[in-house]
Protein backbone atom coordinates (compact mmCIF):
# COMPACT_ATOMS: atom_id res chain seq x y z
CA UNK A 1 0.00 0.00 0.00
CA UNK A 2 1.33 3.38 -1.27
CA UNK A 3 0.40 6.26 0.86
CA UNK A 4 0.90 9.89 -0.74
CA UNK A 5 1.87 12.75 1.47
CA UNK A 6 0.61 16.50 1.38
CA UNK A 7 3.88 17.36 -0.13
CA UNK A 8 3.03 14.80 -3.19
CA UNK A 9 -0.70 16.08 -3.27
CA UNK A 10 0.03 19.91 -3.65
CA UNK A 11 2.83 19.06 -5.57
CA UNK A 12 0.36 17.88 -8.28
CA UNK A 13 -1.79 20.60 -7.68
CA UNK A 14 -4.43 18.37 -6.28
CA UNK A 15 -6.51 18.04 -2.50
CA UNK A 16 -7.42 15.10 -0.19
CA UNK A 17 -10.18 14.37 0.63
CA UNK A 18 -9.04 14.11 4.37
CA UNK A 19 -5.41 14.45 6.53
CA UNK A 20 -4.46 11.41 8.17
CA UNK A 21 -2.76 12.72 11.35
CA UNK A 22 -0.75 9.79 12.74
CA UNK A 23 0.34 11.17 15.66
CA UNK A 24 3.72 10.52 17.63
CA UNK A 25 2.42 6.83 19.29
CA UNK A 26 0.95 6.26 16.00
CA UNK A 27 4.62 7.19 14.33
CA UNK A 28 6.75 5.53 16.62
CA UNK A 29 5.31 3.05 19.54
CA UNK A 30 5.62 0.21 17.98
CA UNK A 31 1.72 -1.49 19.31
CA UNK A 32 0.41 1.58 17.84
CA UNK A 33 2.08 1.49 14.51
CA UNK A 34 -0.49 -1.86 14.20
CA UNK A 35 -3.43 0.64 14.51
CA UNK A 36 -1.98 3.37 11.95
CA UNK A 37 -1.81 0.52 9.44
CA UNK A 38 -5.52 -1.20 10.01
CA UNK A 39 -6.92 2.54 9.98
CA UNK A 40 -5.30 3.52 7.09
CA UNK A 41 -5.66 -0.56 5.51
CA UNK A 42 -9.38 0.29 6.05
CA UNK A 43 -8.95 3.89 4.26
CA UNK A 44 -7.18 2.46 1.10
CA UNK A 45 -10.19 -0.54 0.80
CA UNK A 46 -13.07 2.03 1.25
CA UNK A 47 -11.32 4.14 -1.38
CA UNK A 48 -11.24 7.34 0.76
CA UNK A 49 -8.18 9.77 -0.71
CA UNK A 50 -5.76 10.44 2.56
CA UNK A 51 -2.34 11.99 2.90
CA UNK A 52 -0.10 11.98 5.77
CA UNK A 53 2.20 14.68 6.18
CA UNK A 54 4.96 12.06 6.43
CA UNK A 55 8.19 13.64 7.99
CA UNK A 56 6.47 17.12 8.16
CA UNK A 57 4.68 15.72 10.71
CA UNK A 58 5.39 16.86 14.35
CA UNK A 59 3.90 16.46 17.88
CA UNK A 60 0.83 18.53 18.45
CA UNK A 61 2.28 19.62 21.78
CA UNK A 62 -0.37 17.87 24.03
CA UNK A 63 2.11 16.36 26.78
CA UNK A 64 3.86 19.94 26.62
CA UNK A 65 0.64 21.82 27.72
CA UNK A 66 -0.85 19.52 30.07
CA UNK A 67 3.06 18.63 31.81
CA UNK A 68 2.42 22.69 32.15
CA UNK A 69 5.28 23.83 29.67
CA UNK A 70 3.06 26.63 27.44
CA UNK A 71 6.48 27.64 26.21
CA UNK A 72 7.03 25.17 24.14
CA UNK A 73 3.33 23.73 23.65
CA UNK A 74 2.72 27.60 21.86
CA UNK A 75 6.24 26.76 19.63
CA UNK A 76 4.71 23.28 18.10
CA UNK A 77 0.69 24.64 17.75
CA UNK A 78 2.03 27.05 15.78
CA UNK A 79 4.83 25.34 13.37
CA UNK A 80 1.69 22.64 12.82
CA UNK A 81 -0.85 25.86 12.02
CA UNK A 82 1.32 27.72 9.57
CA UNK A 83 2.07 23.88 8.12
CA UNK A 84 -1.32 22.85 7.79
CA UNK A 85 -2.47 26.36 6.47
CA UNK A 86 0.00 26.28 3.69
CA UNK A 87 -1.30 23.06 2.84
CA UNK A 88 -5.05 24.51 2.73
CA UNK A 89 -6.51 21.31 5.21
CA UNK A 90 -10.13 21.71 5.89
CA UNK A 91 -10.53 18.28 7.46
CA UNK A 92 -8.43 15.74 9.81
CA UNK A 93 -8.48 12.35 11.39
CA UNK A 94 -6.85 11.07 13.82
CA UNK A 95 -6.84 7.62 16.14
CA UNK A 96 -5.46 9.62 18.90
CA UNK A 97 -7.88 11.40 21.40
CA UNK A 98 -5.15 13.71 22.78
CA UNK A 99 -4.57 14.48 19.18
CA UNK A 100 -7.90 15.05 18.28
CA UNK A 101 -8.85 17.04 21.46
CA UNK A 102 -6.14 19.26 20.93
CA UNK A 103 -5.97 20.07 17.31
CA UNK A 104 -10.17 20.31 17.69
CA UNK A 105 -10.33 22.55 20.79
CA UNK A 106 -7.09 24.21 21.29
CA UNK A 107 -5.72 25.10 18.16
CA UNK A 108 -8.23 27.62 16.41
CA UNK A 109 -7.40 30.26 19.30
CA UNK A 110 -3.85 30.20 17.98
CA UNK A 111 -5.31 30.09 14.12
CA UNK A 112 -5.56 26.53 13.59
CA UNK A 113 -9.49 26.01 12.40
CA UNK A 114 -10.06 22.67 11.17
CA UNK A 115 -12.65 20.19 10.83
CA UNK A 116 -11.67 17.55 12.94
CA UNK A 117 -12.49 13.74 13.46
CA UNK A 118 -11.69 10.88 15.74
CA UNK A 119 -11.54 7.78 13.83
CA UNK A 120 -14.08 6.04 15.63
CA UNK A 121 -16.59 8.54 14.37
CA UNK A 122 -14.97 8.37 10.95
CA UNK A 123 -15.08 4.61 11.16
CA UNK A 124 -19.40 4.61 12.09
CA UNK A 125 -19.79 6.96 9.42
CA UNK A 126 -18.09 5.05 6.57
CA UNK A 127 -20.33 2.14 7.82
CA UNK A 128 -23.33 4.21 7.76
CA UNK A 129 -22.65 4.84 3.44
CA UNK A 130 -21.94 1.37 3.44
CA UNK A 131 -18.27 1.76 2.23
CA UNK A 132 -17.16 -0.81 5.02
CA UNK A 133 -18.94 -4.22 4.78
CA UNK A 134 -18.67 -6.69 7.14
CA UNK A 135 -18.20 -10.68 6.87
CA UNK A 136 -20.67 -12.78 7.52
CA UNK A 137 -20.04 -15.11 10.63
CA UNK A 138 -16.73 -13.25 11.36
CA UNK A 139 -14.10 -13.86 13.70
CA UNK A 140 -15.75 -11.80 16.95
CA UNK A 141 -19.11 -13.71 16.38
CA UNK A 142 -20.79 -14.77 19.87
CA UNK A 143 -17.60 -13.49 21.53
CA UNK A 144 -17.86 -10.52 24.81
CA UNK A 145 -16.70 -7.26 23.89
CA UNK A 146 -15.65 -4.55 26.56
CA UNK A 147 -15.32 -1.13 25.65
CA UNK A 148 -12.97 1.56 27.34
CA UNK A 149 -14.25 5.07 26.78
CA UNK A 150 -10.64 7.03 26.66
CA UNK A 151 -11.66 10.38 28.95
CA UNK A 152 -10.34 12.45 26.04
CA UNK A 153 -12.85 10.98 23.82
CA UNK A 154 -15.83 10.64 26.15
CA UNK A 155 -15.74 12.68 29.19
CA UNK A 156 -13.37 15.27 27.22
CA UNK A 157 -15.81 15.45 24.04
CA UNK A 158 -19.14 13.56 24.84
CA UNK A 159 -18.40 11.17 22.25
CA UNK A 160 -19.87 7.42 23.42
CA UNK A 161 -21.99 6.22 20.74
CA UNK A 162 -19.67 6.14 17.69
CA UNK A 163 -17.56 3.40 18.85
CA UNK A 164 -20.29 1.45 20.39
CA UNK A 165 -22.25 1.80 17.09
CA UNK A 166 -19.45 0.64 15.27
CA UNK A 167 -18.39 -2.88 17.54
CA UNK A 168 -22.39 -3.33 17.48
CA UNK A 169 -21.20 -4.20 13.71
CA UNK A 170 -19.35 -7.19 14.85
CA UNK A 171 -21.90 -9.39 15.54
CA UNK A 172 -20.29 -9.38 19.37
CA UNK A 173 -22.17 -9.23 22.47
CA UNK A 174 -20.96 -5.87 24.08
CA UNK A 175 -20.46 -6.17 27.75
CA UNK A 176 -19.83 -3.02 29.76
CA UNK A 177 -17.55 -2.01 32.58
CA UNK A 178 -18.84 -1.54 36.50
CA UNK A 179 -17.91 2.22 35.52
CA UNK A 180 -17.88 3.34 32.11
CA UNK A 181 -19.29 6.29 29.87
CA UNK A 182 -19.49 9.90 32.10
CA UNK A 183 -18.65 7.53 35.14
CA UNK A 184 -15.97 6.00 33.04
CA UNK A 185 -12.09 5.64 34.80
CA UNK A 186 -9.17 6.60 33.44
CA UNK A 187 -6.32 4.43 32.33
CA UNK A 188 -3.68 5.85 34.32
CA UNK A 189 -1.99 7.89 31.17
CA UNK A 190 -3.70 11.19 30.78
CA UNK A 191 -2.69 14.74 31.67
CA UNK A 192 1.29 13.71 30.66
CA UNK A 193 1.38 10.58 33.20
CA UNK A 194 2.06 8.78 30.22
CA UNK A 195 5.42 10.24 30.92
CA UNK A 196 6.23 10.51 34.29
CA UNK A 197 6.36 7.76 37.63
CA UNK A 198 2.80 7.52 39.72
CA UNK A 199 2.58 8.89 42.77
CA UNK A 200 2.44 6.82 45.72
CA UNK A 201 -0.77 5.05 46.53
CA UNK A 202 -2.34 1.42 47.18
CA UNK A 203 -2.42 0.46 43.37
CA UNK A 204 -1.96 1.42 39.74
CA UNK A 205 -4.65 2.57 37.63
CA UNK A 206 -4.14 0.69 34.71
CA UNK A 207 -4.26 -2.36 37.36
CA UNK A 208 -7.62 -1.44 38.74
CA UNK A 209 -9.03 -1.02 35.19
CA UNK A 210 -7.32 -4.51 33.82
CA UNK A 211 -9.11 -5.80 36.96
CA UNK A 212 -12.46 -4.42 36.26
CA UNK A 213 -12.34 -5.20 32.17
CA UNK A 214 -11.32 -8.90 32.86
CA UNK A 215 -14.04 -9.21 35.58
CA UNK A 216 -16.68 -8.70 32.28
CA UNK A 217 -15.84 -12.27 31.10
CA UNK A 218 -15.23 -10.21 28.12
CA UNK A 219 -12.43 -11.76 25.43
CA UNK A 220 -11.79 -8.65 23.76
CA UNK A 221 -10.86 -5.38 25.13
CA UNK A 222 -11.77 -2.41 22.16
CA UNK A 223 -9.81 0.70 22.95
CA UNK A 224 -9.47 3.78 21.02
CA UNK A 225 -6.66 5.64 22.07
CA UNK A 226 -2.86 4.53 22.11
CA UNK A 227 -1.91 5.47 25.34
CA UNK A 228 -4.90 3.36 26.67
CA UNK A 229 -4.10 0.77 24.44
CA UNK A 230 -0.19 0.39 26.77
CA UNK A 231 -2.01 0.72 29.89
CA UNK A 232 -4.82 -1.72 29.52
CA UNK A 233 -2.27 -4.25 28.14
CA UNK A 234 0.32 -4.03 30.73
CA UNK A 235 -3.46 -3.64 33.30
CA UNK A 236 -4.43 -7.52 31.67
CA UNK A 237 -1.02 -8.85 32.28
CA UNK A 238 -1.01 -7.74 36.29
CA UNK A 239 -3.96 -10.39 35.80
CA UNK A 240 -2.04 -13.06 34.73
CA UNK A 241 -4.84 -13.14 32.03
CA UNK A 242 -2.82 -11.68 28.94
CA UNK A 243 -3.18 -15.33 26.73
CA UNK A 244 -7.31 -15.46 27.05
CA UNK A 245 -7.96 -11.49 26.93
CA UNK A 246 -6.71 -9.50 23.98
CA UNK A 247 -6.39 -5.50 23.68
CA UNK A 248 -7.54 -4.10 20.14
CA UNK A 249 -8.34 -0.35 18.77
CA UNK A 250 -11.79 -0.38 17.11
CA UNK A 251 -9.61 0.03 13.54
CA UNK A 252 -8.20 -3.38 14.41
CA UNK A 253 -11.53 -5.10 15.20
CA UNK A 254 -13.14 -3.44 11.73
CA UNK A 255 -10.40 -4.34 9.66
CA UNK A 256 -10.12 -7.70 11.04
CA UNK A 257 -13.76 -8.67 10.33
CA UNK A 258 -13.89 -6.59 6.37
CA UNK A 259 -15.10 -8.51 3.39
């Protein structure tokens, strides 16, 4: 699969339809390079036109405001801006919530006004126009499903349906969490703890929410961030349950389970 860049695109003379932005997990962690490559797998088979901005591609400064260092946050937002400006992008995904909470609610006070989409709600609408079909009988059929609503993506921007709407397509039986939705926990990563050591206390986050996810009887945990994606996995293996209980991004599920 060849994937053309913005650089390629206005090089032609010619417009996506929509800016894949990868992201810096997406780029680099190697678990969430598996997601960048089902979401844009499932892209290429719908026949959506993307471009990546490849190598022009930096972070969106996310850890850098919320670790509290506006300095350098304000430096990135607006490098990114005057980038994406040039390049004339009206719309964006992105299978990163910090991402798309940031670019979506942050940026156009520095300039940066964009129409902006978390792949999950991308994903629910290109099922809607029937661009993704799904096998008959596929591999989640009759299996439990757990969902973990990131906080960026839920709590943060009051999306819960989409992804629900779009593992309802999986012929699964969706089982949910003790606390989930507006009452839904936290994985232990956001607001930059991603990058730093916990704080003392009586157990880990990710732990507590491994615990409760594996308590479903659920098989599959869907997750739709990366950062949740490291902590639920390492929160399953504290269970000792790693072998019968998998961790997947909704792109993974969908593009498991395409005709």
């Amino acid at each position: 699969m060849q994937i053309k860049t913005m650089a390629t695109y206005a090089a032609n003379g010619e417009t996506p339809e929509i800016l894949f932005w990868v992201g810096c997990a997406g780029s680099f962690d190697q678990r969430a390079q598996k997601i960048t490559k089902a979401f844009a797998t499932i892209l290429d088979k719908t026949g959506v036109q993307f471009a990546i901005l490849g190598k022009e591609e930096s972070c969106t400064g996310d850890p850098a405001r919320r670790a509290g260092n506006e300095f350098i946050f304000q430096m990135m937002a607006q490098n990114n801006i005057q980038l994406l400006n040039m390049y004339g992008v009206k719309k964006i995904v992105t299978a990163c919530p910090h991402c798309f909470n940031i670019l979506k609610n942050e940026y156009p006070a520095l300039g940066g006004n964009y129409e902006v989409i978390h792949h999950t709600t991308f994903l629910q609408s290109l099922i809607d126009e029937g661009k993704i079909k799904m096998k008959e009988g596929g591999v989640f059929k009759g299996k439990k499903i757990t969902y973990h609503d990131s906080c960026y993506l839920g709590r943060g921007n009051n999306i819960y349906e989409a992804p629900r709407k779009v593992l309802e397509t999986l012929d699964a039986e969706l089982v949910e969490m003790k606390r989930c939705r507006s009452k839904g926990l936290c994985c232990g990563a956001g607001g930059a703890q991603m990058f730093k050591e916990e704080e003392k206390g009586t157990t880990r986050i990710n732990f507590d929410r491994g615990h409760e996810a594996v308590d479903t009887g659920a098989s599959v945990i869907a997750a739709n961030c990366p950062f949740c994606m490291t902590m639920l996995t390492d929160g399953v293996k504290e269970t000792g349950k790693e072998d019968e209980v998998k961790v997947l991004d909704i792109a993974e599920l969908i593009a498991m389970n395409m005709e």
